[in-house]
N, C-alpha and C. Protein backbone atom coordinates (compact mmCIF):
# COMPACT_ATOMS: atom_id res chain seq x y z
N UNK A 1 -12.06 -18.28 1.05
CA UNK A 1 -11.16 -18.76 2.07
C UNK A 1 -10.95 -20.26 1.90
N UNK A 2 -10.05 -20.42 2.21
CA UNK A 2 -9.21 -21.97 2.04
C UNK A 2 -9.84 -22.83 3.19
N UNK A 3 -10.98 -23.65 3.35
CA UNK A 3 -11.61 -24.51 4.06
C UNK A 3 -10.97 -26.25 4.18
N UNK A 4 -9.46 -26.29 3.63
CA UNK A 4 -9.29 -27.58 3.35
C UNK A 4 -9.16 -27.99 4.47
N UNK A 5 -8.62 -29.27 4.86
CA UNK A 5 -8.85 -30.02 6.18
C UNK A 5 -7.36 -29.90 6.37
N UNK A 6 -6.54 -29.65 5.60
CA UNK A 6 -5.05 -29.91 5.86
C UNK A 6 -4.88 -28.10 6.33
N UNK A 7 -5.07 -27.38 5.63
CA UNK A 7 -5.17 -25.63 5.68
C UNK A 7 -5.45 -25.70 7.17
N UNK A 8 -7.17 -26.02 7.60
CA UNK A 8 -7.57 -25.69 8.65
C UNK A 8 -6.42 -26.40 9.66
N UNK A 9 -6.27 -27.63 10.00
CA UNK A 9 -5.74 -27.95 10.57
C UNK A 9 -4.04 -27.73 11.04
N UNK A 10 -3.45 -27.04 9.91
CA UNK A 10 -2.51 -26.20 10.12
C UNK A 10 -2.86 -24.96 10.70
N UNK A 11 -3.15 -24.14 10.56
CA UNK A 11 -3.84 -23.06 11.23
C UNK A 11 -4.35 -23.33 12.38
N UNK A 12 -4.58 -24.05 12.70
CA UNK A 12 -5.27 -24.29 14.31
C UNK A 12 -4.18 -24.65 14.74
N UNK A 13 -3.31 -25.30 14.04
CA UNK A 13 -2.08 -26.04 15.31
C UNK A 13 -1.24 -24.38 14.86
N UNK A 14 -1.07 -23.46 14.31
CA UNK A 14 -0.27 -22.38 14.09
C UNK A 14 -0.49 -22.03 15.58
N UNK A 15 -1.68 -21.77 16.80
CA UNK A 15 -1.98 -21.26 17.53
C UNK A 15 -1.69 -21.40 18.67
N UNK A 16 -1.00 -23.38 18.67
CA UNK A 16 -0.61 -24.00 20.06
C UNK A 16 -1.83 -24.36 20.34
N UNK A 17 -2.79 -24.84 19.53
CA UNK A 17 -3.71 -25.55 20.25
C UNK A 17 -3.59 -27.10 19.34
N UNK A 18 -4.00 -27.76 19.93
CA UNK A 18 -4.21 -29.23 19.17
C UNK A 18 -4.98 -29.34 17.90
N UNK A 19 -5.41 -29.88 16.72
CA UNK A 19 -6.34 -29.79 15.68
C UNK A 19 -7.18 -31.12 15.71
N UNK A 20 -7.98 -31.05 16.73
CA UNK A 20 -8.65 -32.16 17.14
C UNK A 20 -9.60 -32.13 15.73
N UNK A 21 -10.83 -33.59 15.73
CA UNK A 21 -11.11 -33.52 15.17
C UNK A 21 -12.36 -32.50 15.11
N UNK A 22 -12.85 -32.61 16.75
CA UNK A 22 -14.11 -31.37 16.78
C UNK A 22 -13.47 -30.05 16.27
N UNK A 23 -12.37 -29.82 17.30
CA UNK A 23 -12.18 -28.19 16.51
C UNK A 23 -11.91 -27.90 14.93
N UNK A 24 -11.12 -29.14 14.43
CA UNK A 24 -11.02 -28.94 12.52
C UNK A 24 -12.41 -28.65 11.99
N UNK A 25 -13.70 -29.79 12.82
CA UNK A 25 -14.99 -29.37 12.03
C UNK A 25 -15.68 -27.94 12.32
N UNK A 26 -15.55 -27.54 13.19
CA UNK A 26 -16.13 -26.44 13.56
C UNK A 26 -15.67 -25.47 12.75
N UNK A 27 -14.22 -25.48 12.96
CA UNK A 27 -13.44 -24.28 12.23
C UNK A 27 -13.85 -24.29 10.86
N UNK A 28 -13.72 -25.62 10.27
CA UNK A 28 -14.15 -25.77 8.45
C UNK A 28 -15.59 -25.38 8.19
N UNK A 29 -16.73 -26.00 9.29
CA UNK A 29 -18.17 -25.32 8.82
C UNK A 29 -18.02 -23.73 9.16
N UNK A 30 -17.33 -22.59 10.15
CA UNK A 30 -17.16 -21.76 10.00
C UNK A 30 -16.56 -21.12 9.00
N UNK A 31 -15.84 -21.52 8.60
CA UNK A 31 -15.03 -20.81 7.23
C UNK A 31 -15.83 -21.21 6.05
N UNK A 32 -16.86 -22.11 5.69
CA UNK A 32 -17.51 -22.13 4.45
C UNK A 32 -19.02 -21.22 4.57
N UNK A 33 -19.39 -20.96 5.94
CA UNK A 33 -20.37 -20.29 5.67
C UNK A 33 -20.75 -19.21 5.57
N UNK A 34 -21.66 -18.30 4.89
CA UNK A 34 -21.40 -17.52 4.36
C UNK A 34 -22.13 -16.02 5.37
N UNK A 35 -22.41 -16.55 6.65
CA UNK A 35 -22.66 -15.52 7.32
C UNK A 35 -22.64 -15.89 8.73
N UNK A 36 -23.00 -15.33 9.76
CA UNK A 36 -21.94 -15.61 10.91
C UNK A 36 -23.10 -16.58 11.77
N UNK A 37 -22.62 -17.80 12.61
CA UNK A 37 -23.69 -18.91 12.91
C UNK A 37 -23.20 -18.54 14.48
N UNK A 38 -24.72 -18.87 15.04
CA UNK A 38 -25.27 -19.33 16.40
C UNK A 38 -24.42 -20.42 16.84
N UNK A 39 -24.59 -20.62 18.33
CA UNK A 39 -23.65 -22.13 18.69
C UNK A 39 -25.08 -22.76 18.89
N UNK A 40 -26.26 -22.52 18.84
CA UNK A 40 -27.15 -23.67 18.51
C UNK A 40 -27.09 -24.06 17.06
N UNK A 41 -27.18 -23.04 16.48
CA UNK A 41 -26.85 -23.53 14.60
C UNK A 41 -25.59 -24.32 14.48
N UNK A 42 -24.45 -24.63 15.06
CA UNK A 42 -23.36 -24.83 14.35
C UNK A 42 -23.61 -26.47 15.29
N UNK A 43 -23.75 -26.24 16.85
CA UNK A 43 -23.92 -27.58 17.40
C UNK A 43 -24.99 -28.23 16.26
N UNK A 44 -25.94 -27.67 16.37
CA UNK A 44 -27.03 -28.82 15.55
C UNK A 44 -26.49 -29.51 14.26
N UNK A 45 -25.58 -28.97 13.49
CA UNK A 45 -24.86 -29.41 12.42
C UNK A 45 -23.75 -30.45 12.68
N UNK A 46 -23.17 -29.81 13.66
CA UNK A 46 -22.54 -30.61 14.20
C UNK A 46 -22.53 -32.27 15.02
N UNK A 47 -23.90 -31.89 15.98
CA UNK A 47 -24.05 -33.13 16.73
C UNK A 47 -24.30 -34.42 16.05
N UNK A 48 -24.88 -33.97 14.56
CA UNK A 48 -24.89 -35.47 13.23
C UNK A 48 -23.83 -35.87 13.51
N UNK A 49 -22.55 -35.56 13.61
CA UNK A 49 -21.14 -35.74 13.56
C UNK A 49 -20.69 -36.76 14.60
N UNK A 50 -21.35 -36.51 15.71
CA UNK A 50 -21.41 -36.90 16.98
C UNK A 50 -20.78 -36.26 18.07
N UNK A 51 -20.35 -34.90 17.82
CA UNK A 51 -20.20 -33.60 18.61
C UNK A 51 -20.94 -33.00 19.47
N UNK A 52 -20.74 -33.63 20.65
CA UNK A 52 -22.23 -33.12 21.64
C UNK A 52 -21.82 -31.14 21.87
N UNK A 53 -22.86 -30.74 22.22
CA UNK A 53 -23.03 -29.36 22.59
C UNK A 53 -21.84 -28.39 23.21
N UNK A 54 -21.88 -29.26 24.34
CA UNK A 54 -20.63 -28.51 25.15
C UNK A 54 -19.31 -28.44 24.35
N UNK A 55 -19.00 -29.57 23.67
CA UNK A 55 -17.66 -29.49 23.21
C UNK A 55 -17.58 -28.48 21.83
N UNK A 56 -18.64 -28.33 21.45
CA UNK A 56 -18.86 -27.35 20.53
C UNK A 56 -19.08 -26.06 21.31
N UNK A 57 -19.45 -25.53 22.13
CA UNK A 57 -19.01 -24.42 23.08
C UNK A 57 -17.51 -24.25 22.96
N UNK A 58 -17.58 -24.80 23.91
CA UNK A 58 -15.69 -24.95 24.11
C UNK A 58 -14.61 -24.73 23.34
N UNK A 59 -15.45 -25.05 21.91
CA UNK A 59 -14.32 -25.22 20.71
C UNK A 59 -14.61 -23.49 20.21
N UNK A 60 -15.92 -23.38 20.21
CA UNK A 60 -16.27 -21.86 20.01
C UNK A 60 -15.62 -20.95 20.46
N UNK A 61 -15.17 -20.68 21.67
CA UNK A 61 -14.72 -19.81 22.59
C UNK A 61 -13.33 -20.32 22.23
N UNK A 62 -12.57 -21.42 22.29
CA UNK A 62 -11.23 -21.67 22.26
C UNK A 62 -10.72 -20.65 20.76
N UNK A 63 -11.50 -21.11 19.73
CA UNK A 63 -11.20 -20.62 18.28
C UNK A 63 -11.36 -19.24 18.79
N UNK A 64 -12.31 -18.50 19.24
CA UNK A 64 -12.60 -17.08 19.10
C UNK A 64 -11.00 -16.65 20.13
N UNK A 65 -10.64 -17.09 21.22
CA UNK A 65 -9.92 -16.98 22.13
C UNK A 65 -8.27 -16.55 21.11
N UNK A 66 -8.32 -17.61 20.48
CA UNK A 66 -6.86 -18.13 19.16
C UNK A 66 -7.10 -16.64 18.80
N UNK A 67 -7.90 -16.32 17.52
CA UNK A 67 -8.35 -15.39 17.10
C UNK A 67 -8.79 -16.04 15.43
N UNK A 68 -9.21 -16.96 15.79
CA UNK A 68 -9.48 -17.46 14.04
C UNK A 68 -11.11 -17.60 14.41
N UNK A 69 -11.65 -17.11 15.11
CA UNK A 69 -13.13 -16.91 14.81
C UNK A 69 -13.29 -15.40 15.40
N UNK A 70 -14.24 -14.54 15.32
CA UNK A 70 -14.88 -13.77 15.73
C UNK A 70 -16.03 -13.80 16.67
N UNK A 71 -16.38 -12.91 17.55
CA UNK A 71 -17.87 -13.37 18.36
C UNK A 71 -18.46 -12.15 17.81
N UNK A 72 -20.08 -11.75 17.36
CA UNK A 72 -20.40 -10.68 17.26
C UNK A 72 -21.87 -10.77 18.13
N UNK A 73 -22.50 -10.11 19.03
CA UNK A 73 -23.77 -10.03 19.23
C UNK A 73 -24.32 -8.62 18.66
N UNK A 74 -25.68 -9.21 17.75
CA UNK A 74 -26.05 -7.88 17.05
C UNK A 74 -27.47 -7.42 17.68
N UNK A 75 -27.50 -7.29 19.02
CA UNK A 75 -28.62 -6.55 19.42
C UNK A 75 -29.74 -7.30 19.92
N UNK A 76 -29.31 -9.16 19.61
CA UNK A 76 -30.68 -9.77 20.63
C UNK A 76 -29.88 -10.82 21.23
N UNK A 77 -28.85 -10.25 21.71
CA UNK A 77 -28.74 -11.03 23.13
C UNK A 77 -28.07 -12.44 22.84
N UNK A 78 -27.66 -12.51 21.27
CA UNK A 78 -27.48 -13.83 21.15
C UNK A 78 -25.52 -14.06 20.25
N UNK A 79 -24.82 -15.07 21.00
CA UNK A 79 -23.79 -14.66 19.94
C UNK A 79 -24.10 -15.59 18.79
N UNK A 80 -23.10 -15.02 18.23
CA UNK A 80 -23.13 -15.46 16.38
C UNK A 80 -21.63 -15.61 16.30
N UNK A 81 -21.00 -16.39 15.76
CA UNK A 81 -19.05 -17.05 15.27
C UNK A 81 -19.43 -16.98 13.94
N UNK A 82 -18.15 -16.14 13.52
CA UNK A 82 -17.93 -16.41 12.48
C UNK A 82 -16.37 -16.53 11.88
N UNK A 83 -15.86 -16.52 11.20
CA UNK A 83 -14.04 -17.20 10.90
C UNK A 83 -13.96 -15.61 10.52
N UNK A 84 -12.67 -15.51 11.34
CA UNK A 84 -11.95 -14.37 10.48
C UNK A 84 -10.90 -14.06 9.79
N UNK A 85 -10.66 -13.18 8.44
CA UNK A 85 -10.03 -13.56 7.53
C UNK A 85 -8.62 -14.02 7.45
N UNK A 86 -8.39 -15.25 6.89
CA UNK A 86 -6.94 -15.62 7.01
C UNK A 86 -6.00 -15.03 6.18
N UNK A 87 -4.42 -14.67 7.02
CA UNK A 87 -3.67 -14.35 6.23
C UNK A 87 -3.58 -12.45 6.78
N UNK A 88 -4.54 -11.98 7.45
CA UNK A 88 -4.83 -10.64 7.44
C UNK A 88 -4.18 -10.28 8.98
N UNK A 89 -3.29 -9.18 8.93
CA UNK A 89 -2.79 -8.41 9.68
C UNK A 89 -3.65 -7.60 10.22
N UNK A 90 -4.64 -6.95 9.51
CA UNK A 90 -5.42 -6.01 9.81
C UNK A 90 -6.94 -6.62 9.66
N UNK A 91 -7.38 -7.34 10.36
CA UNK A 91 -8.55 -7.83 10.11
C UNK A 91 -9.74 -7.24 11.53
N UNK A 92 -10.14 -5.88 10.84
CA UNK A 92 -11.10 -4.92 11.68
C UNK A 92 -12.68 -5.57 11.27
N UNK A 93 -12.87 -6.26 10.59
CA UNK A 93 -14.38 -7.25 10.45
C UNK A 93 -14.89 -6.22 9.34
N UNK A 94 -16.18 -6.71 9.16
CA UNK A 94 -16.83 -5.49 8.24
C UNK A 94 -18.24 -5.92 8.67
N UNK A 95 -19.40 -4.95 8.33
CA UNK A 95 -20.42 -4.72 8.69
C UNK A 95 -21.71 -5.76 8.55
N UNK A 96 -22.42 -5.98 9.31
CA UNK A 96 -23.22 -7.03 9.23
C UNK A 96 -24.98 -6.32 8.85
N UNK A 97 -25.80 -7.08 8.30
CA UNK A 97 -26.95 -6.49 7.79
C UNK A 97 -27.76 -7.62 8.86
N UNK A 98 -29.17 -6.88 9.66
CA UNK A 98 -29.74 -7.87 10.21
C UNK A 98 -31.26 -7.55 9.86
N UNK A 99 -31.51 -8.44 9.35
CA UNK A 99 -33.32 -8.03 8.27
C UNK A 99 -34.24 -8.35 9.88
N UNK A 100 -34.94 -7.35 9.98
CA UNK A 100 -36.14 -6.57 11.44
C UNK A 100 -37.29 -7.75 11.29
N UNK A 101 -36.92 -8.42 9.82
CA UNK A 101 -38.63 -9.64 9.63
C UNK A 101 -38.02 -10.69 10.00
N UNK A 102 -37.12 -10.96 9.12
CA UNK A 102 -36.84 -13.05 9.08
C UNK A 102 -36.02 -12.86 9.93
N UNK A 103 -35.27 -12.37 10.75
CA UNK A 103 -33.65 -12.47 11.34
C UNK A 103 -32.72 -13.19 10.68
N UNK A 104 -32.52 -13.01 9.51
CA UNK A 104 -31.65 -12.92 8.70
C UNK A 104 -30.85 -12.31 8.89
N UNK A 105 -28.67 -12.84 9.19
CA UNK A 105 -27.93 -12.39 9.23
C UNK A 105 -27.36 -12.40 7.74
N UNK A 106 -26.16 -11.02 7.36
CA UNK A 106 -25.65 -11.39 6.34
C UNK A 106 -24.40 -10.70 6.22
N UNK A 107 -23.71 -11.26 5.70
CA UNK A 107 -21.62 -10.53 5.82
C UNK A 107 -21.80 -8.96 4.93
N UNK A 108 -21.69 -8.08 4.93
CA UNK A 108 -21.13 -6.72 4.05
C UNK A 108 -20.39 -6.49 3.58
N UNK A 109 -19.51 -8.13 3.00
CA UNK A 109 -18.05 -7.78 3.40
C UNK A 109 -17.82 -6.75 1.71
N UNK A 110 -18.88 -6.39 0.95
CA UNK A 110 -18.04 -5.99 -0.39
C UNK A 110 -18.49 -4.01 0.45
N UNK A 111 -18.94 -3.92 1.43
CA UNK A 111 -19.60 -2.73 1.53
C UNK A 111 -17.93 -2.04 2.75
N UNK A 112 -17.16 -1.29 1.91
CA UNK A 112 -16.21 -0.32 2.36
C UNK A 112 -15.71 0.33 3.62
N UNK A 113 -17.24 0.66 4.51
CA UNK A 113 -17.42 0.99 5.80
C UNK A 113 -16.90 0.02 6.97
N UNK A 114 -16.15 0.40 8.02
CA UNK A 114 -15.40 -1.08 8.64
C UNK A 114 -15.23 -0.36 9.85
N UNK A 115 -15.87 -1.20 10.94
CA UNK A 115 -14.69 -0.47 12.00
C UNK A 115 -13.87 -0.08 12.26
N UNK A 116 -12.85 -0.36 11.60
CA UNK A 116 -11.41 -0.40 11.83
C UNK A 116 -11.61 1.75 10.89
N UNK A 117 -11.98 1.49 9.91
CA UNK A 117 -12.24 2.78 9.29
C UNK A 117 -12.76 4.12 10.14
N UNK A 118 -13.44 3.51 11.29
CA UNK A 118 -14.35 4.31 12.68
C UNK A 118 -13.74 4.04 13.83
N UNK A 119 -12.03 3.57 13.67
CA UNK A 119 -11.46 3.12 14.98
C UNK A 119 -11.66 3.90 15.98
N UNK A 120 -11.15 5.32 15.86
CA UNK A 120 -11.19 6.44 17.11
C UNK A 120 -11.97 7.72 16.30
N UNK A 121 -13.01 7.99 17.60
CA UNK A 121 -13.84 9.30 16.84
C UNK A 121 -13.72 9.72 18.41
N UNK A 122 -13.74 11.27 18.49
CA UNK A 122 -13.52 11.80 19.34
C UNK A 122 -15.14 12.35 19.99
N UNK A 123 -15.79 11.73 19.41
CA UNK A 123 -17.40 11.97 19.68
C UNK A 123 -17.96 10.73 20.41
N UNK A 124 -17.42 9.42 19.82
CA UNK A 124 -17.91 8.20 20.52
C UNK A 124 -17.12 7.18 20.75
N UNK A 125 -15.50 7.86 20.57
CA UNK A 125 -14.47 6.59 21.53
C UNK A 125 -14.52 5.57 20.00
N UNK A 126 -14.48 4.22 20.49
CA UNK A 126 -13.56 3.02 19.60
C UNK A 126 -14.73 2.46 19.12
N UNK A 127 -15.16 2.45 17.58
CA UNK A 127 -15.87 1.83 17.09
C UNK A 127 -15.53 0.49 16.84
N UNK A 128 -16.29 -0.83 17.75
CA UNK A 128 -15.62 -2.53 17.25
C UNK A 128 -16.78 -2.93 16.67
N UNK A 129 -17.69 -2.62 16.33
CA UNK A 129 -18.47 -3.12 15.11
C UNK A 129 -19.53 -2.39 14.62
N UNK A 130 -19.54 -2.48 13.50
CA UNK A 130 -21.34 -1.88 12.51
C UNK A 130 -22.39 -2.69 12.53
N UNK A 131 -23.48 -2.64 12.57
CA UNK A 131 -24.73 -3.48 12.03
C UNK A 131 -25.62 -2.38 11.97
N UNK A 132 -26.25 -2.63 10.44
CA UNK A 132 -27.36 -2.35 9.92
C UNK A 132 -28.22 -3.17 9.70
N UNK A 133 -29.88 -2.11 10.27
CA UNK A 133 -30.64 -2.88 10.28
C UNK A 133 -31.68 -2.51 9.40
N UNK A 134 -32.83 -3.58 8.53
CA UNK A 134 -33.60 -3.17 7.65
C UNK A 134 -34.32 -4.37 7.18
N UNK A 135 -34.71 -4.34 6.03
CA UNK A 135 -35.75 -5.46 5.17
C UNK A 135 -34.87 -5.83 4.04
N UNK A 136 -34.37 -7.06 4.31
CA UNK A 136 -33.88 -7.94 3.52
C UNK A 136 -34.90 -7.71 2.23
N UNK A 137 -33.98 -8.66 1.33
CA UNK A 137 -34.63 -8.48 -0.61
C UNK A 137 -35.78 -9.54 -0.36
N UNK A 138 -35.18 -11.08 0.46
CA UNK A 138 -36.69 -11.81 0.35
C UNK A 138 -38.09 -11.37 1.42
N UNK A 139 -37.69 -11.05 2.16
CA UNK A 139 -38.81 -10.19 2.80
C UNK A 139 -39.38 -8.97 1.98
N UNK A 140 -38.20 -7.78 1.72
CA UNK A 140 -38.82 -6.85 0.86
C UNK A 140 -39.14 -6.05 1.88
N UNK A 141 -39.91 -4.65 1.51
CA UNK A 141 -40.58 -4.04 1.94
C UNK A 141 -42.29 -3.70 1.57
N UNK A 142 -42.86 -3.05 2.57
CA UNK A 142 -44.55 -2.87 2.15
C UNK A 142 -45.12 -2.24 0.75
N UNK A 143 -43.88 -1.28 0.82
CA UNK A 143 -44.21 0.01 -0.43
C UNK A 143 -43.89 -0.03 -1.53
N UNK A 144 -44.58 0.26 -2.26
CA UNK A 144 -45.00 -0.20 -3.89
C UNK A 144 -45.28 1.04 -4.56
């Protein structure tokens, strides 16, 4: 994905919102990273910047609001932003892996299975997201 400062900042003003400088940074550390961040993870990166907390909230929810971020909570209560794909008409997300040891999040994006693929099942209504859960490669497992 195209993380430039001129890209992002077009794209944010595409939305009718302003391309301040907090929201350009937020949006750009979202789009380079490579799996979906906490708003304590992204503030803390951020506040070096001199981006206090709240305004990094704010910018969180504004972007997710636009639709150029995503919110996902995967089962502890906590959200996670991540950018979603530019350019895409059909952008149903794809599946997230969450390792049971380190809490390690990680994108699926090469793995086929998608919500959007599980939109309507007549057994459980509208599938809006996957997560699998298991033992990451650096954790590993016990059995040998």
């Amino acid at each position: 994905m195209d993380a430039s400062l001129g890209a992002v900042q077009t794209e944010i003003r595409a939305t009718g919102m302003r391309a301040t400088p907090a929201r350009t940074a937020t949006l750009m550390l979202l789009r380079r990273s490579a799996a979906p961040m906490t708003h304590a993870a992204v503030a803390d990166l951020l506040t070096e910047s001199g981006i206090d907390k709240a305004t990094v909230f704010r910018n969180l929810n504004d972007l997710t609001d636009a639709g150029l971020l995503r919110r996902t909570e995967l089962g502890d209560h906590v959200w996670r932003f991540e950018a979603t794909s530019q350019g895409r008409d059909d952008d149903s997300g794809h599946p997230h892996f969450l390792c049971v040891d380190c809490g390690t999040v990680s994108c699926l994006d090469d793995v086929k299975l998608t919500a959007g693929s599980l939109r309507r099942s007549s057994k459980i209504g509208e599938v809006t997201e996957i997560l699998l859960r298991g033992h990451c490669n650096d954790c590993g497992s016990t059995d040998s």
